[in-house]
C-alpha atoms as a PDB file:
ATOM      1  CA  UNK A   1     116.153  78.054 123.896  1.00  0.00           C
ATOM      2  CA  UNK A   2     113.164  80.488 123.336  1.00  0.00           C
ATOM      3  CA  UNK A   3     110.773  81.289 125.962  1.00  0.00           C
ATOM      4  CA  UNK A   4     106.814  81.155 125.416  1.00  0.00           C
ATOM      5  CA  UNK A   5     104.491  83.389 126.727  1.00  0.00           C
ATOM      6  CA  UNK A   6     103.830  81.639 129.884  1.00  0.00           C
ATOM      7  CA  UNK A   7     107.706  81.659 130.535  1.00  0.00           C
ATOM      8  CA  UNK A   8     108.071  85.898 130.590  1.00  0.00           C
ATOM      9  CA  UNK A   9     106.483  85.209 134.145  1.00  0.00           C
ATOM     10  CA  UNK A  10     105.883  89.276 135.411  1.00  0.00           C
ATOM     11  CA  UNK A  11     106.588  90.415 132.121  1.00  0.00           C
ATOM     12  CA  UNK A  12     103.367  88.817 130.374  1.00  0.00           C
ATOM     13  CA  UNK A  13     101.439  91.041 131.975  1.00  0.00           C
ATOM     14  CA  UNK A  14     103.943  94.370 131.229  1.00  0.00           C
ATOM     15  CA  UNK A  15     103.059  92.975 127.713  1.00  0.00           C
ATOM     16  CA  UNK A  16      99.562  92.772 127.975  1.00  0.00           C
ATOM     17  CA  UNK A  17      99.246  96.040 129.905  1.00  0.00           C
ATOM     18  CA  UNK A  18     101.002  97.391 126.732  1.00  0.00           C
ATOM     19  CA  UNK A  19      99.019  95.787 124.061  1.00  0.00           C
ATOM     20  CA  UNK A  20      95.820  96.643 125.594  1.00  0.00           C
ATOM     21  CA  UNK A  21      96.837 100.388 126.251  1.00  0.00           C
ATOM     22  CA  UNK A  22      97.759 100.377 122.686  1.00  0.00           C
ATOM     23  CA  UNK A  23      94.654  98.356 121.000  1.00  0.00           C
ATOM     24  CA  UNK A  24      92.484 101.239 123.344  1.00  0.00           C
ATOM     25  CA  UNK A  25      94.723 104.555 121.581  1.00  0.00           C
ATOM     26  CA  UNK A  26      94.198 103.131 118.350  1.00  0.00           C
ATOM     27  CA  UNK A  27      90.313 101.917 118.534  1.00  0.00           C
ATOM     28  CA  UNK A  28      88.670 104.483 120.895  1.00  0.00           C
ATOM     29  CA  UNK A  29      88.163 107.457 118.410  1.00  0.00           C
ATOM     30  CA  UNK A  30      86.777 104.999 116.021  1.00  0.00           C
ATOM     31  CA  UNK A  31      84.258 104.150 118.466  1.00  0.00           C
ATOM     32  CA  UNK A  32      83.695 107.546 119.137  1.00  0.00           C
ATOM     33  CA  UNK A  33      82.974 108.332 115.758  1.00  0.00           C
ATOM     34  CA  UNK A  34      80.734 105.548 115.705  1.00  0.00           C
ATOM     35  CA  UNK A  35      79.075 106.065 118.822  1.00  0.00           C
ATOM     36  CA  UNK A  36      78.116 109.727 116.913  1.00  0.00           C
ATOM     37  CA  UNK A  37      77.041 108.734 113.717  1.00  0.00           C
ATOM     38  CA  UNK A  38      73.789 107.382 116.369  1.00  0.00           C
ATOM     39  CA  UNK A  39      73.637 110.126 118.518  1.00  0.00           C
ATOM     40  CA  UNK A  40      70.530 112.131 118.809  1.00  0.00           C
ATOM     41  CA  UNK A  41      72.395 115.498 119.170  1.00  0.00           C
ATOM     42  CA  UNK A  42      72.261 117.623 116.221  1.00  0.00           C
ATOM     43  CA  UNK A  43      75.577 118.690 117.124  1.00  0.00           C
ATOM     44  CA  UNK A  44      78.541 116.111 117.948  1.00  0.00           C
ATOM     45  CA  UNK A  45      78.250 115.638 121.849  1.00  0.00           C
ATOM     46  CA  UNK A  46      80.003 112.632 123.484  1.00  0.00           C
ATOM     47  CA  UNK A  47      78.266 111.015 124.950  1.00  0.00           C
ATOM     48  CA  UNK A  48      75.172 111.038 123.070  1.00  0.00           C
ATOM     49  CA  UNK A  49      71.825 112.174 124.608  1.00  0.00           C
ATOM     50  CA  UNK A  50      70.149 109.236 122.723  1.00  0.00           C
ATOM     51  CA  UNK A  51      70.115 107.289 120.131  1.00  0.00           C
ATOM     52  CA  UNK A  52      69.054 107.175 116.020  1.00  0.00           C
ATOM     53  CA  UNK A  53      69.454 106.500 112.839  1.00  0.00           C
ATOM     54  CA  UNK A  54      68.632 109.631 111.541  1.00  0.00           C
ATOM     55  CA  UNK A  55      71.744 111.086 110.430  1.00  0.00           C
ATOM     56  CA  UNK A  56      72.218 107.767 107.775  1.00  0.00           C
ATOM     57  CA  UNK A  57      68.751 108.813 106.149  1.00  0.00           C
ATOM     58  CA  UNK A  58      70.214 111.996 105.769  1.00  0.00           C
ATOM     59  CA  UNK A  59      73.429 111.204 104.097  1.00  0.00           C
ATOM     60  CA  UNK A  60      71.748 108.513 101.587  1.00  0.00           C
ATOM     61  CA  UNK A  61      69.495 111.108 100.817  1.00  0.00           C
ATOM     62  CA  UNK A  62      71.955 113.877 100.066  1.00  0.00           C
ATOM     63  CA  UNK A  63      72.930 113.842  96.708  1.00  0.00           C
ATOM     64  CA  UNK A  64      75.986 115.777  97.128  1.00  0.00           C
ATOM     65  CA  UNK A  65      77.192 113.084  99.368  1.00  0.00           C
ATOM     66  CA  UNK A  66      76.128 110.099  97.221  1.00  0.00           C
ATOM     67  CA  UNK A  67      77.875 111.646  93.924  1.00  0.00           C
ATOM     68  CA  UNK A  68      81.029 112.261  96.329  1.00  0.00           C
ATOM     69  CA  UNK A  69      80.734 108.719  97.255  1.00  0.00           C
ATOM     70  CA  UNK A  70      80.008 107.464  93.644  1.00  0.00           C
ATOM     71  CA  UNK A  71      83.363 110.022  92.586  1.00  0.00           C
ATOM     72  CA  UNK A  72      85.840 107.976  95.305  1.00  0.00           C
ATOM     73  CA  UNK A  73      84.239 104.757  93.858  1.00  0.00           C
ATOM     74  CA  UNK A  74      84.950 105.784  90.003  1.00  0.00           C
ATOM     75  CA  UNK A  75      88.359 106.889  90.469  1.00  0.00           C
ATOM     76  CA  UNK A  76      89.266 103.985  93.451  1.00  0.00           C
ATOM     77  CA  UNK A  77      88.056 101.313  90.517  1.00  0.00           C
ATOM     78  CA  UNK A  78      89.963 103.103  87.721  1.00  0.00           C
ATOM     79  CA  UNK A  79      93.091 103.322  89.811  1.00  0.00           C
ATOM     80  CA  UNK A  80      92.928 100.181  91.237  1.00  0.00           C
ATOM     81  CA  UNK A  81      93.062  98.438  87.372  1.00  0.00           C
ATOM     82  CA  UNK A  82      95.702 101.015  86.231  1.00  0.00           C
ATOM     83  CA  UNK A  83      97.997 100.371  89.500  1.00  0.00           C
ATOM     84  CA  UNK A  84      97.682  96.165  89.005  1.00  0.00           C
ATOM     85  CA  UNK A  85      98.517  96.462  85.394  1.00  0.00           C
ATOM     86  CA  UNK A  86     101.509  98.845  85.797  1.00  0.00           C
ATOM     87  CA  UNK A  87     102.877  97.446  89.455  1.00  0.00           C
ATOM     88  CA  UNK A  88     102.577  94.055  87.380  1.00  0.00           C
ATOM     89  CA  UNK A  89     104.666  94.893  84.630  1.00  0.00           C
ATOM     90  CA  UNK A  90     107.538  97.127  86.389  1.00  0.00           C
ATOM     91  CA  UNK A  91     107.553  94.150  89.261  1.00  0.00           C
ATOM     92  CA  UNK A  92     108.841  91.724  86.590  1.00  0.00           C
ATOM     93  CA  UNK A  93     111.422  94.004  85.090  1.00  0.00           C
ATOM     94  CA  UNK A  94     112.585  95.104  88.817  1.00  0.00           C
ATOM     95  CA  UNK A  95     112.245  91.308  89.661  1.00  0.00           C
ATOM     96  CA  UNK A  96     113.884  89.516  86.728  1.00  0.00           C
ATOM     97  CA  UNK A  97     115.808  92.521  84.509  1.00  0.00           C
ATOM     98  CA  UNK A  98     119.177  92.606  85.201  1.00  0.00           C
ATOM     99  CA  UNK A  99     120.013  96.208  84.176  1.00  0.00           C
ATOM    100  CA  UNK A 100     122.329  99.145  86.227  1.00  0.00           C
ATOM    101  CA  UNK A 101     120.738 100.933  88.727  1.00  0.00           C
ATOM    102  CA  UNK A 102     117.660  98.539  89.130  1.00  0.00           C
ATOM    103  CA  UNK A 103     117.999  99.415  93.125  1.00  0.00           C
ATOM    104  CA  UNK A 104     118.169 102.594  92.757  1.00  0.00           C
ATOM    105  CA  UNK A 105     114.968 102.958  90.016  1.00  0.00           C
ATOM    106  CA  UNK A 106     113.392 100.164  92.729  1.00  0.00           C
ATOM    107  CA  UNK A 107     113.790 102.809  95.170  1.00  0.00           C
ATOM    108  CA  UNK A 108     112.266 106.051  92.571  1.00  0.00           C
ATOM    109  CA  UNK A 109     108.933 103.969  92.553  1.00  0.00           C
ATOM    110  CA  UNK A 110     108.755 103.726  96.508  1.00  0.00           C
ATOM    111  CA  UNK A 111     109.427 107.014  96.595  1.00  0.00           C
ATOM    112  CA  UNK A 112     105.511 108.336  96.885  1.00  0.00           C
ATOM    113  CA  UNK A 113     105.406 106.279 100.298  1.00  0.00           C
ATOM    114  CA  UNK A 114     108.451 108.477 101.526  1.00  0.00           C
ATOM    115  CA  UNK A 115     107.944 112.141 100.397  1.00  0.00           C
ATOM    116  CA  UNK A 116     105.653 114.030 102.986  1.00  0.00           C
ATOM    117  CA  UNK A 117     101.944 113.950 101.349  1.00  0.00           C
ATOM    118  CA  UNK A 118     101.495 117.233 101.284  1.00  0.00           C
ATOM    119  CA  UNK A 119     104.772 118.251  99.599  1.00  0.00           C
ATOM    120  CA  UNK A 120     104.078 115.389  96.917  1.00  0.00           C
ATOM    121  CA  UNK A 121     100.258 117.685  96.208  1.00  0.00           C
ATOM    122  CA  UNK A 122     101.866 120.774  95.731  1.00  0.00           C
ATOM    123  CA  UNK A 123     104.053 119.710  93.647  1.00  0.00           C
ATOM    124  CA  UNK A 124     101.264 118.048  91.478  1.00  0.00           C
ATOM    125  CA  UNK A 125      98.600 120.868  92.268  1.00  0.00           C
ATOM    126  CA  UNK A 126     100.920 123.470  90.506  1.00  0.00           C
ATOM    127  CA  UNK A 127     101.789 120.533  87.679  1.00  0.00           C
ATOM    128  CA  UNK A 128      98.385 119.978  86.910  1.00  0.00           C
ATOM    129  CA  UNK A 129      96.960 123.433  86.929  1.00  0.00           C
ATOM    130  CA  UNK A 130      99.509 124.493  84.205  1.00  0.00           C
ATOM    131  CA  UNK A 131      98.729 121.613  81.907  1.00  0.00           C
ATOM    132  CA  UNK A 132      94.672 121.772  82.513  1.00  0.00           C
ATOM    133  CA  UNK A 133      94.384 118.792  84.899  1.00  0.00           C
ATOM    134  CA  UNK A 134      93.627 120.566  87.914  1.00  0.00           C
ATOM    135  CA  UNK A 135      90.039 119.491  89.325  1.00  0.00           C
ATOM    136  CA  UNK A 136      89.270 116.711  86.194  1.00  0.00           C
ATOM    137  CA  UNK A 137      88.712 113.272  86.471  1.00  0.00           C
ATOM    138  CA  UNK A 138      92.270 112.314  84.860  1.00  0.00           C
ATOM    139  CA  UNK A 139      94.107 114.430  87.006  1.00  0.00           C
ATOM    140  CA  UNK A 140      92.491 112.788  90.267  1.00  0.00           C
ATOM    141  CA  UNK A 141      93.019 109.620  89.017  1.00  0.00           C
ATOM    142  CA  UNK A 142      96.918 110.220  87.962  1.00  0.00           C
ATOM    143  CA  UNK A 143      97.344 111.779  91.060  1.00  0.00           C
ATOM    144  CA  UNK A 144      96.156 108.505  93.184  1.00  0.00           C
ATOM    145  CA  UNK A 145      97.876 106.293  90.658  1.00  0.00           C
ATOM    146  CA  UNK A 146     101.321 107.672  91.820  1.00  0.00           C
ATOM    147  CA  UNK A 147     100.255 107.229  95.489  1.00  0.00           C
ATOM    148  CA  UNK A 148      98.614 103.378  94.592  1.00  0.00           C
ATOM    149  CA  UNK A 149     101.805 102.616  92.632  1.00  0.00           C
ATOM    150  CA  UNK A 150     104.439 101.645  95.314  1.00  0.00           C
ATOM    151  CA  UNK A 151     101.845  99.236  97.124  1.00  0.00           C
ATOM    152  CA  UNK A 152     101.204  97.466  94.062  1.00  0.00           C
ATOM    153  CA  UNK A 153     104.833  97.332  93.363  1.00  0.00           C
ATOM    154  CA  UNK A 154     105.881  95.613  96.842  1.00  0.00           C
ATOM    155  CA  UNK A 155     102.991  93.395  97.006  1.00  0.00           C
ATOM    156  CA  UNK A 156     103.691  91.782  93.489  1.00  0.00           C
ATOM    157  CA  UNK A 157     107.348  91.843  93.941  1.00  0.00           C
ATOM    158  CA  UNK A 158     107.104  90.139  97.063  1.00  0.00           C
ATOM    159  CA  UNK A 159     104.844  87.410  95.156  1.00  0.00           C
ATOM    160  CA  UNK A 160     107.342  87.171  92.317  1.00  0.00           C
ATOM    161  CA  UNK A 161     110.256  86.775  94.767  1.00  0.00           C
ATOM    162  CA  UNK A 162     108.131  83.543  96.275  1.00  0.00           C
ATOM    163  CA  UNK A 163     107.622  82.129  93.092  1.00  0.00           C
ATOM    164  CA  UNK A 164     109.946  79.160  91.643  1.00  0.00           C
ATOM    165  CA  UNK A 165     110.616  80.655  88.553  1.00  0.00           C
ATOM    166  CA  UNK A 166     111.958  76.651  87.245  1.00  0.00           C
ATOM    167  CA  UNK A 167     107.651  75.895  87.037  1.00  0.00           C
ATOM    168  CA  UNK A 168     107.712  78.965  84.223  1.00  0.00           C
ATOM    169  CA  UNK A 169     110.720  77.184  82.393  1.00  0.00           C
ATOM    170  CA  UNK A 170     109.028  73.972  82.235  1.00  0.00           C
ATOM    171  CA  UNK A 171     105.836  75.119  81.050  1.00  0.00           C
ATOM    172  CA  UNK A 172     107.952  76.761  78.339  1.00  0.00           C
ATOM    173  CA  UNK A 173     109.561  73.293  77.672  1.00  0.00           C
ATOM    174  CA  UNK A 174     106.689  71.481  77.318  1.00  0.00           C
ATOM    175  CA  UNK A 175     105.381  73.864  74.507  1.00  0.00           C
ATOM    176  CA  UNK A 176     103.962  76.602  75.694  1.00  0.00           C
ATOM    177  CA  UNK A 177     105.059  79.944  74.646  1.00  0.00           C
ATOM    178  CA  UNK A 178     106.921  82.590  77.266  1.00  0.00           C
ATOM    179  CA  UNK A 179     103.635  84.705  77.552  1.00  0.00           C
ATOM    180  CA  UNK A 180     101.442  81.397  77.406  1.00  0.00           C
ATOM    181  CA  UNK A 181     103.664  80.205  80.489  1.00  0.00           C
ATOM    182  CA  UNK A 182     103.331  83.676  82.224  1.00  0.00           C
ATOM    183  CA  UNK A 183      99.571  84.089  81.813  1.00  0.00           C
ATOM    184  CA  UNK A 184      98.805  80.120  82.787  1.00  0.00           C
ATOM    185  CA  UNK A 185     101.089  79.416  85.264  1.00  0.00           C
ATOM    186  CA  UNK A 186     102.998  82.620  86.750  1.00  0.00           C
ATOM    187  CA  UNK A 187      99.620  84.847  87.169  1.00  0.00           C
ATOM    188  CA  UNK A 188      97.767  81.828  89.500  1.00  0.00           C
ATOM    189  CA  UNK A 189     100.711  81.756  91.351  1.00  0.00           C
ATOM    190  CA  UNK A 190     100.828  85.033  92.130  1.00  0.00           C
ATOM    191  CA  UNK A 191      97.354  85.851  92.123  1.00  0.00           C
ATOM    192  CA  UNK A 192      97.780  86.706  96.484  1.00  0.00           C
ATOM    193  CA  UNK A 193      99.940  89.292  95.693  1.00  0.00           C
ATOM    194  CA  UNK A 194      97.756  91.151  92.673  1.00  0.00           C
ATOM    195  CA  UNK A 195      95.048  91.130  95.076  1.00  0.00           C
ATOM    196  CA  UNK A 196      96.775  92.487  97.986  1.00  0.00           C
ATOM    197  CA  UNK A 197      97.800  95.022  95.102  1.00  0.00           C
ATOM    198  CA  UNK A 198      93.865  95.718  94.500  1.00  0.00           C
ATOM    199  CA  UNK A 199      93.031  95.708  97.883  1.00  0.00           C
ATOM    200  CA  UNK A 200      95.415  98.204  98.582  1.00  0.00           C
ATOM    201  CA  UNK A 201      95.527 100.501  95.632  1.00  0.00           C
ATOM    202  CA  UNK A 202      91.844 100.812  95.739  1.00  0.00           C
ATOM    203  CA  UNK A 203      91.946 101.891  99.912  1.00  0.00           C
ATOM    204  CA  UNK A 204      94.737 104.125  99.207  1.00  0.00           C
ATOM    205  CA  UNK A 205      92.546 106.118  96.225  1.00  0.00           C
ATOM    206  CA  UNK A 206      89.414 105.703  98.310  1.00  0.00           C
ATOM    207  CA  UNK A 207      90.618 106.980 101.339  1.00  0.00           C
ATOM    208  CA  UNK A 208      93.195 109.905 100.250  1.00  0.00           C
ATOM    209  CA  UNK A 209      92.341 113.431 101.345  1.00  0.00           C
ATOM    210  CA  UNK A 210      95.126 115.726 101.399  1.00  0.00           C
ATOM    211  CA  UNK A 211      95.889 115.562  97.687  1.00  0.00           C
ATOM    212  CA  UNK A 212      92.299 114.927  96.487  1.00  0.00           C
ATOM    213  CA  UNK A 213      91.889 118.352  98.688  1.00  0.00           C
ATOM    214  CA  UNK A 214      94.068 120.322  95.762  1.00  0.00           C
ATOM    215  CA  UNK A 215      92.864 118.311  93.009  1.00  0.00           C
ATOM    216  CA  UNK A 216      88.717 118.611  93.754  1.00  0.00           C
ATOM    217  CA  UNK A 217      86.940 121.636  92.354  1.00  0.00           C
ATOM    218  CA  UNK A 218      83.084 122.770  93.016  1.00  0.00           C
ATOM    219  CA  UNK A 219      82.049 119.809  90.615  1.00  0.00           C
ATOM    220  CA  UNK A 220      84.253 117.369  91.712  1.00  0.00           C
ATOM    221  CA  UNK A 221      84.393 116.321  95.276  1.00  0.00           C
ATOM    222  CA  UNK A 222      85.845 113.112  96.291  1.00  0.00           C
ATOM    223  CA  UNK A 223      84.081 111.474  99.413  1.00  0.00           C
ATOM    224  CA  UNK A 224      87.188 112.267 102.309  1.00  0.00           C
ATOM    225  CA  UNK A 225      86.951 115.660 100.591  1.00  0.00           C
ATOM    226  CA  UNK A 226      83.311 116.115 101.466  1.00  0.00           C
ATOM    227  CA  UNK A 227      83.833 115.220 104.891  1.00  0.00           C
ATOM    228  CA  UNK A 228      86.559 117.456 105.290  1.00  0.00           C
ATOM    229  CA  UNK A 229      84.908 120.698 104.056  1.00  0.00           C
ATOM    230  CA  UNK A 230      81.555 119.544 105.708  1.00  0.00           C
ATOM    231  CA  UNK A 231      83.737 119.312 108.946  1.00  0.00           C
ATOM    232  CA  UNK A 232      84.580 122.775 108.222  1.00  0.00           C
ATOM    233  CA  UNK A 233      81.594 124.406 108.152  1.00  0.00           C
ATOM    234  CA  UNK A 234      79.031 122.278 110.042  1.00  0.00           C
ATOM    235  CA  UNK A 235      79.795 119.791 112.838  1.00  0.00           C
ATOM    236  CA  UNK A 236      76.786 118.456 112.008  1.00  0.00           C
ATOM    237  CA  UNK A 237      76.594 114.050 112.916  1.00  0.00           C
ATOM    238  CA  UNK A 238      76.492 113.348 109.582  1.00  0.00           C
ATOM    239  CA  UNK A 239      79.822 113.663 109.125  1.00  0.00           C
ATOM    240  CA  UNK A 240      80.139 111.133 111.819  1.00  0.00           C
ATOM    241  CA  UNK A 241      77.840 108.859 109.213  1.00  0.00           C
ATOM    242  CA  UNK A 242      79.953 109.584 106.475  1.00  0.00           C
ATOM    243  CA  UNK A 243      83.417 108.841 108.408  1.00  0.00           C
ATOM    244  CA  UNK A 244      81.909 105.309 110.245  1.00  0.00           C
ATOM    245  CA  UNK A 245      81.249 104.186 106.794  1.00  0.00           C
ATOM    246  CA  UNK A 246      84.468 105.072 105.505  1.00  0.00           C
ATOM    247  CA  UNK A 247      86.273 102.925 108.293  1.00  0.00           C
ATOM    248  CA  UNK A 248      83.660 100.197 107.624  1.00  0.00           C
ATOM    249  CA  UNK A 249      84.541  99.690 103.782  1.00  0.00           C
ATOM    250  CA  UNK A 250      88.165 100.044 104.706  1.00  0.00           C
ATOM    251  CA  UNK A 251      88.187  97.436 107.666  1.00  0.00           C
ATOM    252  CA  UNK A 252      86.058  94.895 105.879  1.00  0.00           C
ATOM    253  CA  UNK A 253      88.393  95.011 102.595  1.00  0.00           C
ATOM    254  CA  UNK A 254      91.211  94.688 104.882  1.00  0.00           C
ATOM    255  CA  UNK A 255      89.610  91.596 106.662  1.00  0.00           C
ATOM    256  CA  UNK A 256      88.864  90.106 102.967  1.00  0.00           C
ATOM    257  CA  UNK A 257      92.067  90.663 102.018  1.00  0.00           C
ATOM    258  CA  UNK A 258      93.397  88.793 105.111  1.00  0.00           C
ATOM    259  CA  UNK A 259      90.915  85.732 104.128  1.00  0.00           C
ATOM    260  CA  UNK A 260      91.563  85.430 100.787  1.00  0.00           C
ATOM    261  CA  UNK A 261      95.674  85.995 100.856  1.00  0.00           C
ATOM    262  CA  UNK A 262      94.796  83.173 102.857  1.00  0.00           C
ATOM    263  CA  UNK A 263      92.871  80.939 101.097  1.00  0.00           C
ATOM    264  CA  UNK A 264      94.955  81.730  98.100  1.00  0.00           C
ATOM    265  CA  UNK A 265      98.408  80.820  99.245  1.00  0.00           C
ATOM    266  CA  UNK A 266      97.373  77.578 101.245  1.00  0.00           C
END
């Protein structure tokens, strides 16, 4: 017989210690960094002097920062349709092909989530530069299509997995056509996983500094990329603007993606 929570007796509260200790590591520098974005201090001082919104003004009226922005938005959207579309397509052959070495060429697309960052933008840095991608628009977005790849992959295939593939057969048997039955019946079924897929792919383009650090050149600055080299040379708060806004796309598109997986498989 399983206990419950109220049956751990001392325990619970080793548990709870625990979790809150943990929850506290995970969300104080985000708070931090929040708490700064309002300081008053031209500098970042914990804890602020006083309080103000004038470091947002600033960054919305930088346009440095709002073309880095609108950059990480471009290549996040063009990424995010390129990573659906492919993780779609190899997550039915990996899913339903019955071929040699499927594991193995399962385990080759994962692979991005595995190999050290950094190693992985070397590797492309040096690629790119000797066929003329190096700081373009293409070469950014190929770059974060090999890192969005692998989420899209394990979010569909774990859809496709769920789904009773007997529903496709007998649209197929009541006249509709393999791709009719795909598009109609398969896609709606799955339609939780291609947006976990979206929601994913886009957060891992839009938030991806260490290889958008080799790709960027003087023209083309992602937003993480800003903040780094801002960081570098100025601690100035906004930075701390940039960075709370950052968190605050990337928490809300998780919580939406939480709601709508949701609302979509119930």
């Amino acid at each position: 017989m399983l206990l419950n929570f109220g049956q751990l007796g001392w325990w619970k509260y080793v548990l709870l210690t625990i979790t809150v200790l943990t929850a506290a590591f995970l969300l104080l520098p985000i708070l931090f960094i929040a708490a700064l974005s309002f300081g008053s201090s031209q500098w970042l001082i914990f804890p602020p002097p006083g309080w103000t919104l004038r470091w947002y003004g600033e960054l919305f009226s930088d346009p440095q920062w709002l073309e880095s922005a609108w950059t990480s938005f471009r290549i996040a959207a063009i990424v995010t349709v390129l990573s659906v579309v492919l993780g779609l397509v190899t997550s039915f052959g990996l899913v339903r092909g019955k071929f040699l070495f499927r594991d193995a060429l399962k385990a080759l697309f994962l692979t991005p989530m595995i190999l050290p960052v950094v190693v992985f933008a070397v590797a492309l840095y040096a690629f790119f530069l000797r066929i003329g991608l190096g700081g373009t628009l293409i070469g950014f977005v190929l770059s974060h299509l090999v890192l969005a790849l692998p989420f899209s992959i394990l979010s569909i295939s774990s859809a496709l997995e769920g789904f009773d593939k007997s529903i496709e057969d007998a649209a197929v048997l009541c006249g509709a056509s393999p791709l009719e039955a795909k598009i109609r019946v398969t896609l709606p079924a799955i339609s939780h996983g291609l947006f976990s897929a979206a929601v994913f792919s886009f957060l891992t383009s839009w938030d991806e500094v260490v290889v958008a650090i080799f790709m960027a050149s003087p023209t083309l600055q992602t937003l993480p990329v800003k903040v780094w080299t801002t960081l570098r040379q100025d601690l100035t708060p906004v930075v701390a603007a940039a960075s709370t806004l950052l968190i605050l796309l990337t928490v809300t598109l998780m919580a939406l993606a939480a709601i709508v997986r949701k609302v979509l498989k119930s």
